[in-house]
C-alpha atoms as a PDB file:
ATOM      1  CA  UNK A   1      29.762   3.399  -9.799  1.00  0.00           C
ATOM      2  CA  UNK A   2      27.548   0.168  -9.571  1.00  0.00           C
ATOM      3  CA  UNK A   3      24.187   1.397 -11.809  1.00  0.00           C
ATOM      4  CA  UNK A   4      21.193  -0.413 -10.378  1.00  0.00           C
ATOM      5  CA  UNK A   5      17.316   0.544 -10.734  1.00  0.00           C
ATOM      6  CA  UNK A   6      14.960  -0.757  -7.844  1.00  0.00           C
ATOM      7  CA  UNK A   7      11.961  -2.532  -8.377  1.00  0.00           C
ATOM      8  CA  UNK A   8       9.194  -3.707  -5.526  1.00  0.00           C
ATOM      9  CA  UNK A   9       7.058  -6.796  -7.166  1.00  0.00           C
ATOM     10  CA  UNK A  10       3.808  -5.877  -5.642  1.00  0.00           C
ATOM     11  CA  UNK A  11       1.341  -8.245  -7.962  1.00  0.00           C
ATOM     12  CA  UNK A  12       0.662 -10.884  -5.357  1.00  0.00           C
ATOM     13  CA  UNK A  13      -2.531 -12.092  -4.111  1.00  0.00           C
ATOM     14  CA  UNK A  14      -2.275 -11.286  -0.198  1.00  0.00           C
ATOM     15  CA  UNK A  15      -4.869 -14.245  -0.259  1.00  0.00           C
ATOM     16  CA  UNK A  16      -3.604 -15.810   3.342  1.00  0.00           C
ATOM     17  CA  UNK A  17      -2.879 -11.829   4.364  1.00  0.00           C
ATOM     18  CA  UNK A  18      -6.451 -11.053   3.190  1.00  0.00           C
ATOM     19  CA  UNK A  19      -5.097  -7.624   2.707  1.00  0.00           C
ATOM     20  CA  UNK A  20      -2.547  -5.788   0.115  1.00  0.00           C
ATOM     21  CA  UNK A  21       0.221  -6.740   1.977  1.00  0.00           C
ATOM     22  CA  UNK A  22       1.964  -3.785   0.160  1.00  0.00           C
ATOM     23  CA  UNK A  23       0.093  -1.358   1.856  1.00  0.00           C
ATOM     24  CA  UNK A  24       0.068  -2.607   5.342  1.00  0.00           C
ATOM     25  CA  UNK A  25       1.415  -0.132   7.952  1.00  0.00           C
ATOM     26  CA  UNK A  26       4.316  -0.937   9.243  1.00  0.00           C
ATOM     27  CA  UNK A  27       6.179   1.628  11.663  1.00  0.00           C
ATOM     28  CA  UNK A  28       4.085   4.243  10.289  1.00  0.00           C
ATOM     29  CA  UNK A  29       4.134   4.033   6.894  1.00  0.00           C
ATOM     30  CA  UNK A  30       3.179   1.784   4.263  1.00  0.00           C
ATOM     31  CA  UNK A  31       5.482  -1.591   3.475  1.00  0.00           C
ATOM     32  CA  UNK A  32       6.277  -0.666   0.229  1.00  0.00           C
ATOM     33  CA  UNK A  33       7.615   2.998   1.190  1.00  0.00           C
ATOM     34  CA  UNK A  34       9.479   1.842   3.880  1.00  0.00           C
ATOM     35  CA  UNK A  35      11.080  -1.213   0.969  1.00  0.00           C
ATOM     36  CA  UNK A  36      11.627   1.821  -1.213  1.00  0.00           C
ATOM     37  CA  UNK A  37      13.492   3.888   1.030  1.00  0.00           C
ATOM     38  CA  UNK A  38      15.974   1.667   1.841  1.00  0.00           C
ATOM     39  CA  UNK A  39      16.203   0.700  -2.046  1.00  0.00           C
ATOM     40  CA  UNK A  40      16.272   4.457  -3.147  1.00  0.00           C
ATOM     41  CA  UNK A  41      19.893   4.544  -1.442  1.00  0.00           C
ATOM     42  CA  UNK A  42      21.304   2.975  -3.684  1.00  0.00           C
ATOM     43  CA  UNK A  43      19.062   2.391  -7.067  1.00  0.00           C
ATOM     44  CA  UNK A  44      19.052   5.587  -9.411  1.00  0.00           C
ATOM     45  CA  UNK A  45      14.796   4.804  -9.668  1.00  0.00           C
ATOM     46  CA  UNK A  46      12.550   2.826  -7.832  1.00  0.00           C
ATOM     47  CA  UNK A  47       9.747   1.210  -9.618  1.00  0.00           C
ATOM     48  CA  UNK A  48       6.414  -0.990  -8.584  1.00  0.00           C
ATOM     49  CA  UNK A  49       5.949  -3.657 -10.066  1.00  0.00           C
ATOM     50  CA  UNK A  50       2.288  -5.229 -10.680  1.00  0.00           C
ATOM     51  CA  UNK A  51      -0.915  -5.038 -12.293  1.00  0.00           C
ATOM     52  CA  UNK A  52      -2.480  -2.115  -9.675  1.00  0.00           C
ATOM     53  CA  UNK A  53      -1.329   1.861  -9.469  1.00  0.00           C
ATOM     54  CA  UNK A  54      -0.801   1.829  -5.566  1.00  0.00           C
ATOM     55  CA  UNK A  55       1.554   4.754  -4.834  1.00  0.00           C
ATOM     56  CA  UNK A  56       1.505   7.584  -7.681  1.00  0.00           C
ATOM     57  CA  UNK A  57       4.718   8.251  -6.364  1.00  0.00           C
ATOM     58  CA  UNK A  58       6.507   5.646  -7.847  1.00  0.00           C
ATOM     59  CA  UNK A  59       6.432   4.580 -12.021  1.00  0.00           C
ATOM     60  CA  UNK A  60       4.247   1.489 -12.246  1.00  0.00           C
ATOM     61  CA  UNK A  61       5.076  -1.462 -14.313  1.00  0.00           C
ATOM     62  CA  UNK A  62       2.535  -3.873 -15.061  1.00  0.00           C
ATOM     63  CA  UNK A  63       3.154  -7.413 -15.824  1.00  0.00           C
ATOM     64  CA  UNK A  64       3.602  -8.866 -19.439  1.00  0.00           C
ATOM     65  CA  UNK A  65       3.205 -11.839 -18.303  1.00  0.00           C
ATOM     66  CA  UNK A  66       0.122 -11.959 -15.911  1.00  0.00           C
ATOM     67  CA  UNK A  67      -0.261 -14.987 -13.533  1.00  0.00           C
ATOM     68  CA  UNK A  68       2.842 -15.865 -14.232  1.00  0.00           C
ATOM     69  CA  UNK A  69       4.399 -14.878 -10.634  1.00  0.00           C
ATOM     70  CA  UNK A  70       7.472 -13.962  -9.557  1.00  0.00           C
ATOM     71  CA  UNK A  71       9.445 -15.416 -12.101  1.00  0.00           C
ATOM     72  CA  UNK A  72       6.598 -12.686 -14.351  1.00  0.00           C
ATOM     73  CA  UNK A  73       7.181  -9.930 -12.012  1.00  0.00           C
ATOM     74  CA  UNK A  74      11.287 -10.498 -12.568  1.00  0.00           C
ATOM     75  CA  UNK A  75      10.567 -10.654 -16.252  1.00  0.00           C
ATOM     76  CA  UNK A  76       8.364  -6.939 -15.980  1.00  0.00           C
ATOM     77  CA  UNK A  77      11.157  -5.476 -13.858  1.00  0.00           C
ATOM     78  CA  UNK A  78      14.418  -6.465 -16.120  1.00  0.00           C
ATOM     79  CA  UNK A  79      11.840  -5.142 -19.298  1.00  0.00           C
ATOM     80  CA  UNK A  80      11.406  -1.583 -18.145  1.00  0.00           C
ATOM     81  CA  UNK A  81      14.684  -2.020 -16.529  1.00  0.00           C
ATOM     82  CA  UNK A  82      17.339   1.325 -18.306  1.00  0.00           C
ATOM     83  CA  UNK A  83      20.174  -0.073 -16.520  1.00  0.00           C
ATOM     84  CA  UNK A  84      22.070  -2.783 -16.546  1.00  0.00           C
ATOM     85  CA  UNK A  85      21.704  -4.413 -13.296  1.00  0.00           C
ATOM     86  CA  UNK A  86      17.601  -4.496 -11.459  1.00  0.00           C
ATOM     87  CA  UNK A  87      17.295  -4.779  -7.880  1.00  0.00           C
ATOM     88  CA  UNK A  88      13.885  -6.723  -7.519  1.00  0.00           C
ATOM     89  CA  UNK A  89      12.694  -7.307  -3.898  1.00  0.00           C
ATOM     90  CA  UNK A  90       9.589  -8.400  -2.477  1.00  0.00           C
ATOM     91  CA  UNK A  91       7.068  -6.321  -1.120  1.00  0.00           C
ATOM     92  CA  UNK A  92       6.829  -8.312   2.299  1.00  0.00           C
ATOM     93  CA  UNK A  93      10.312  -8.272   3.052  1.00  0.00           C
ATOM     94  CA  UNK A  94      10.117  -5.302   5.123  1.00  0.00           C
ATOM     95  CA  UNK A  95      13.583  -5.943   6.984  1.00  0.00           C
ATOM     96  CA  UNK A  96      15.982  -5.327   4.005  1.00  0.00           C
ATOM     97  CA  UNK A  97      17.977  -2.794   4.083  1.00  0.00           C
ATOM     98  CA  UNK A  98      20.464  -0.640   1.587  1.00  0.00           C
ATOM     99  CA  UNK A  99      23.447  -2.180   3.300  1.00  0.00           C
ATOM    100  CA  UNK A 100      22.021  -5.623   2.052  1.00  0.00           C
ATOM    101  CA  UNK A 101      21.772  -4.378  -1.561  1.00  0.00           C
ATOM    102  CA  UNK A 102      25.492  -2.736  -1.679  1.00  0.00           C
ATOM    103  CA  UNK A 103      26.610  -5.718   0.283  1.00  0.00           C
ATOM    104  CA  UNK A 104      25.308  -7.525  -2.970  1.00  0.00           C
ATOM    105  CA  UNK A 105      26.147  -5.578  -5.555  1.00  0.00           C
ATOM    106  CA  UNK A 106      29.587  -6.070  -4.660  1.00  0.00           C
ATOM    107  CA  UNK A 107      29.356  -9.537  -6.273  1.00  0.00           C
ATOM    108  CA  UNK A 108      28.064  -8.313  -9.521  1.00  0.00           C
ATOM    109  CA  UNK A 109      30.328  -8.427 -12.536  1.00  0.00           C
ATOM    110  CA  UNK A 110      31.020  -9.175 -15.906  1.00  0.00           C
ATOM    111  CA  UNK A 111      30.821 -12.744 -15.569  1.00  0.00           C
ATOM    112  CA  UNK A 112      27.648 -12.730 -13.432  1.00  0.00           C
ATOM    113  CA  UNK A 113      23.885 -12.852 -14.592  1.00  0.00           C
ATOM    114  CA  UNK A 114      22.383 -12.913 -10.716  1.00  0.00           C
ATOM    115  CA  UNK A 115      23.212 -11.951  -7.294  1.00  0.00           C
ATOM    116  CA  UNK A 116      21.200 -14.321  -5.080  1.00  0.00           C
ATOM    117  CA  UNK A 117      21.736 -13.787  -1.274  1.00  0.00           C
ATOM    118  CA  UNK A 118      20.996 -17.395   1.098  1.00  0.00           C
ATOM    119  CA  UNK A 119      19.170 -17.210   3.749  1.00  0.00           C
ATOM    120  CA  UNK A 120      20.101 -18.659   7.513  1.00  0.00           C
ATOM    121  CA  UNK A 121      18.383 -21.668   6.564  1.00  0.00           C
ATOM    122  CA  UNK A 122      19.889 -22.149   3.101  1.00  0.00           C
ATOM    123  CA  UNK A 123      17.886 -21.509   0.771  1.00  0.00           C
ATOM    124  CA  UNK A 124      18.129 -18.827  -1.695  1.00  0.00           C
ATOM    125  CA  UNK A 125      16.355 -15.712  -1.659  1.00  0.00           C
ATOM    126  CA  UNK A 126      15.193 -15.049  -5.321  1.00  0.00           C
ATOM    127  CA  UNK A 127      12.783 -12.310  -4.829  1.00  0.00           C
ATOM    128  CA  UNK A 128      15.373 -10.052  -3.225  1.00  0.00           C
ATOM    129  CA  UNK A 129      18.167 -10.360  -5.676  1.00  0.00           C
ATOM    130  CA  UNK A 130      20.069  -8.557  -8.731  1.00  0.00           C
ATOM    131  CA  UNK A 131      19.584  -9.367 -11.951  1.00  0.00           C
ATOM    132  CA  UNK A 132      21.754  -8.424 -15.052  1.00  0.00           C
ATOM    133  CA  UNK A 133      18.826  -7.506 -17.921  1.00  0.00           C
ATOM    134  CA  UNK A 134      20.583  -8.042 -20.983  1.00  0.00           C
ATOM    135  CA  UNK A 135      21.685 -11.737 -20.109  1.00  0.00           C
ATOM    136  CA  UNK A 136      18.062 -12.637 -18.125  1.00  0.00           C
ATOM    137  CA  UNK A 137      15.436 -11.568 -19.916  1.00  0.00           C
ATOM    138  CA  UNK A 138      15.896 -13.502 -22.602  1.00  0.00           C
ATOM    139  CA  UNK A 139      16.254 -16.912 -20.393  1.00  0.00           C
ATOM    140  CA  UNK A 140      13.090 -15.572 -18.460  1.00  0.00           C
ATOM    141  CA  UNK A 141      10.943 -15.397 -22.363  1.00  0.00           C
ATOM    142  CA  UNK A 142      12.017 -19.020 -23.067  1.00  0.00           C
ATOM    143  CA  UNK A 143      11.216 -20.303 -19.994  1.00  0.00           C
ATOM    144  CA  UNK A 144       7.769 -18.717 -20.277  1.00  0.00           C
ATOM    145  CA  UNK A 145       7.520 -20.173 -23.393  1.00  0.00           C
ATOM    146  CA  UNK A 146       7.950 -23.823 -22.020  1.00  0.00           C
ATOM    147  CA  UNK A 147       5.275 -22.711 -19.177  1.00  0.00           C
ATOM    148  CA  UNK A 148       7.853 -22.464 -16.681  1.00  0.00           C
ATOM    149  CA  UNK A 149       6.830 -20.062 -13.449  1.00  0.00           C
ATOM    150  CA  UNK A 150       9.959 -20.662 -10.954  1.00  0.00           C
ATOM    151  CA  UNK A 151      12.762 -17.958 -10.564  1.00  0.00           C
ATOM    152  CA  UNK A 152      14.980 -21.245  -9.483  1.00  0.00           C
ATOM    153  CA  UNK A 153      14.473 -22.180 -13.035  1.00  0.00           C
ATOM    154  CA  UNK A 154      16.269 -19.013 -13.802  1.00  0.00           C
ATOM    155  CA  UNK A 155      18.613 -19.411 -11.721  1.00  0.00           C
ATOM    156  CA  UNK A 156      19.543 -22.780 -12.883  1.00  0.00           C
ATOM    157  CA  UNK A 157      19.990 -21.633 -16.362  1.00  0.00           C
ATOM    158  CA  UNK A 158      22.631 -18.296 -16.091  1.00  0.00           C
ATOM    159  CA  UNK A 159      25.504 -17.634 -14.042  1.00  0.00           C
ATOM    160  CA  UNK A 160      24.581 -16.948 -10.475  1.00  0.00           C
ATOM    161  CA  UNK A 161      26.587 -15.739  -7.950  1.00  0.00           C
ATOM    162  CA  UNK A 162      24.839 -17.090  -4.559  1.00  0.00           C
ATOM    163  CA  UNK A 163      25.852 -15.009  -1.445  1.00  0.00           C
ATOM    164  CA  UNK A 164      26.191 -17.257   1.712  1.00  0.00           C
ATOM    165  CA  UNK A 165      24.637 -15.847   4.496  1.00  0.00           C
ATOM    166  CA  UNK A 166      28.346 -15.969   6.205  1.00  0.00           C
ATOM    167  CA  UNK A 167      28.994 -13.141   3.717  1.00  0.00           C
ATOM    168  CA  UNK A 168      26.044 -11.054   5.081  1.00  0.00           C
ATOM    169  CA  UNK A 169      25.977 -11.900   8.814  1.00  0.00           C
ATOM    170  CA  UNK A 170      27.892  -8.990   9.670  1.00  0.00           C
ATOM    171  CA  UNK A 171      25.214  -6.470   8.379  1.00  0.00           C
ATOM    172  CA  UNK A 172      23.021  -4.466  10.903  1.00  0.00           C
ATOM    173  CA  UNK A 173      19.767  -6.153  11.014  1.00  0.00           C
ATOM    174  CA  UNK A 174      20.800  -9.249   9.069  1.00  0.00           C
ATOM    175  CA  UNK A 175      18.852 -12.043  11.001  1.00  0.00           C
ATOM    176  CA  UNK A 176      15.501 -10.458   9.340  1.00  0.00           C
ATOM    177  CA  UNK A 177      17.062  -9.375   6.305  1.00  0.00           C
ATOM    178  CA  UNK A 178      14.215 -12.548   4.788  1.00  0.00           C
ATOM    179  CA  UNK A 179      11.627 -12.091   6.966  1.00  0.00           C
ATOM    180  CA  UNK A 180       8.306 -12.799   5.304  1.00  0.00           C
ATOM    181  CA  UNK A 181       5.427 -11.378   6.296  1.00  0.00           C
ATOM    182  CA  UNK A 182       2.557 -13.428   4.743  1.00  0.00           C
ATOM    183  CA  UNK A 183      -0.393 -13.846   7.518  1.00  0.00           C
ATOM    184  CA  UNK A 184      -1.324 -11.809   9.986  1.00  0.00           C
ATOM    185  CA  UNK A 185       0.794 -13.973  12.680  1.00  0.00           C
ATOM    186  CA  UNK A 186       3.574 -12.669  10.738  1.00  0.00           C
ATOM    187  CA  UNK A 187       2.776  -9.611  10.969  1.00  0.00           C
ATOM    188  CA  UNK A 188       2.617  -9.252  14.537  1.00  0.00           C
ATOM    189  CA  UNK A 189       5.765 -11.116  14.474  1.00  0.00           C
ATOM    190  CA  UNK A 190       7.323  -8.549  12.591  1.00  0.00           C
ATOM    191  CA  UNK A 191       6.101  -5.275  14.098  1.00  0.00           C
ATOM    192  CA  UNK A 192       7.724  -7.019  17.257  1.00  0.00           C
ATOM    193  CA  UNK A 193      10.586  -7.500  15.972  1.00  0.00           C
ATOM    194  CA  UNK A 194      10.242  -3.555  14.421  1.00  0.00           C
ATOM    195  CA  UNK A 195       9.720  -2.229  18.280  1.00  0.00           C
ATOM    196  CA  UNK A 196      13.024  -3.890  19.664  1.00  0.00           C
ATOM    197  CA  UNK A 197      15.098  -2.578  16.924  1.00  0.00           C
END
């Protein structure tokens, strides 16, 4: 069995939000409960990741690295990380799903350091990916070290398996699998998007 803990990076701003984007409601419930459901199907432990205690539900994990941002919250995740593998998603990526994480997990082995889906338009997804500890978080300290904030720096440095979207297409829900939801507009967007499904 594929052992994978879950962790939600939840240290951003929200400046163009102008909210905690973590705790908007969506569907009922707060973004990052409806993130850790789906993740909690298939991690053994989901985790927050960020500076602030916003959900005494879940184990909080504070940045070592603050300002440093995503490529710090990746760093705090694979750190407290007692598994092998991390599953580190966004916390305004309210469309993933579990099928999306076992769908990638099936690409993780042995030879890989990183499971990077790519979205519709291309690019890849780094902030809902997997990430082997053991080989990463050392890259992740020397890239700190040379002031380097980028997860595609990361990425550039191990062996990543990147996940065509072709390879995910078939999943319920797949076409917002990467939906961001940064600004209010988006958020709209997305709660529309929540009502059709």
């Amino acid at each position: 069995m594929f052992d994978v803990q879950g962790f939600i990076l939840v240290g951003g701003a929200s400046q163009r939000m102008g909210r905690d984007k973590a705790l908007l409601d969506f569907g009922g419930q707060p973004m990052l409960e409806r993130i850790a459901g789906e993740l909690s199907a298939v991690a053994s432990a989901v985790s927050l990741v960020g500076a602030r205690q916003l959900n005494p539900s879940f184990e909080n994990v504070p940045d070592v690295h603050q300002q440093w941002g995503a490529l710090g919250g990746i760093h705090a995740a694979l750190a407290a990380a007692r598994t092998d593998w991390a599953a580190v998603v966004a916390c305004d990526l309210p469309f993933v799903t579990s099928e999306l994480f076992e769908r990638l997990a099936t690409f993780a082995n042995n030879r890989t350091d990183a499971v990077v889906p790519i979205q519709a338009d291309g690019r890849p997804q780094p902030v809902c990916a997997l990430y082997r500890a053991v080989t990463c978080l050392p890259e992740i300290e020397r890239l700190v070290a040379v002031g380097e904030h980028t997860p595609r720096a990361l990425l550039a440095t191990v062996h990543a398996r990147y996940v065509d979207f072709a390879q995910l297409r078939d999943l319920p829900g797949a076409e917002n699998f990467f939906f961001n939801v940064n600004t209010q507009e988006d958020l709209q967007k997305a709660q529309a998007i929540l009502s059709r499904q």
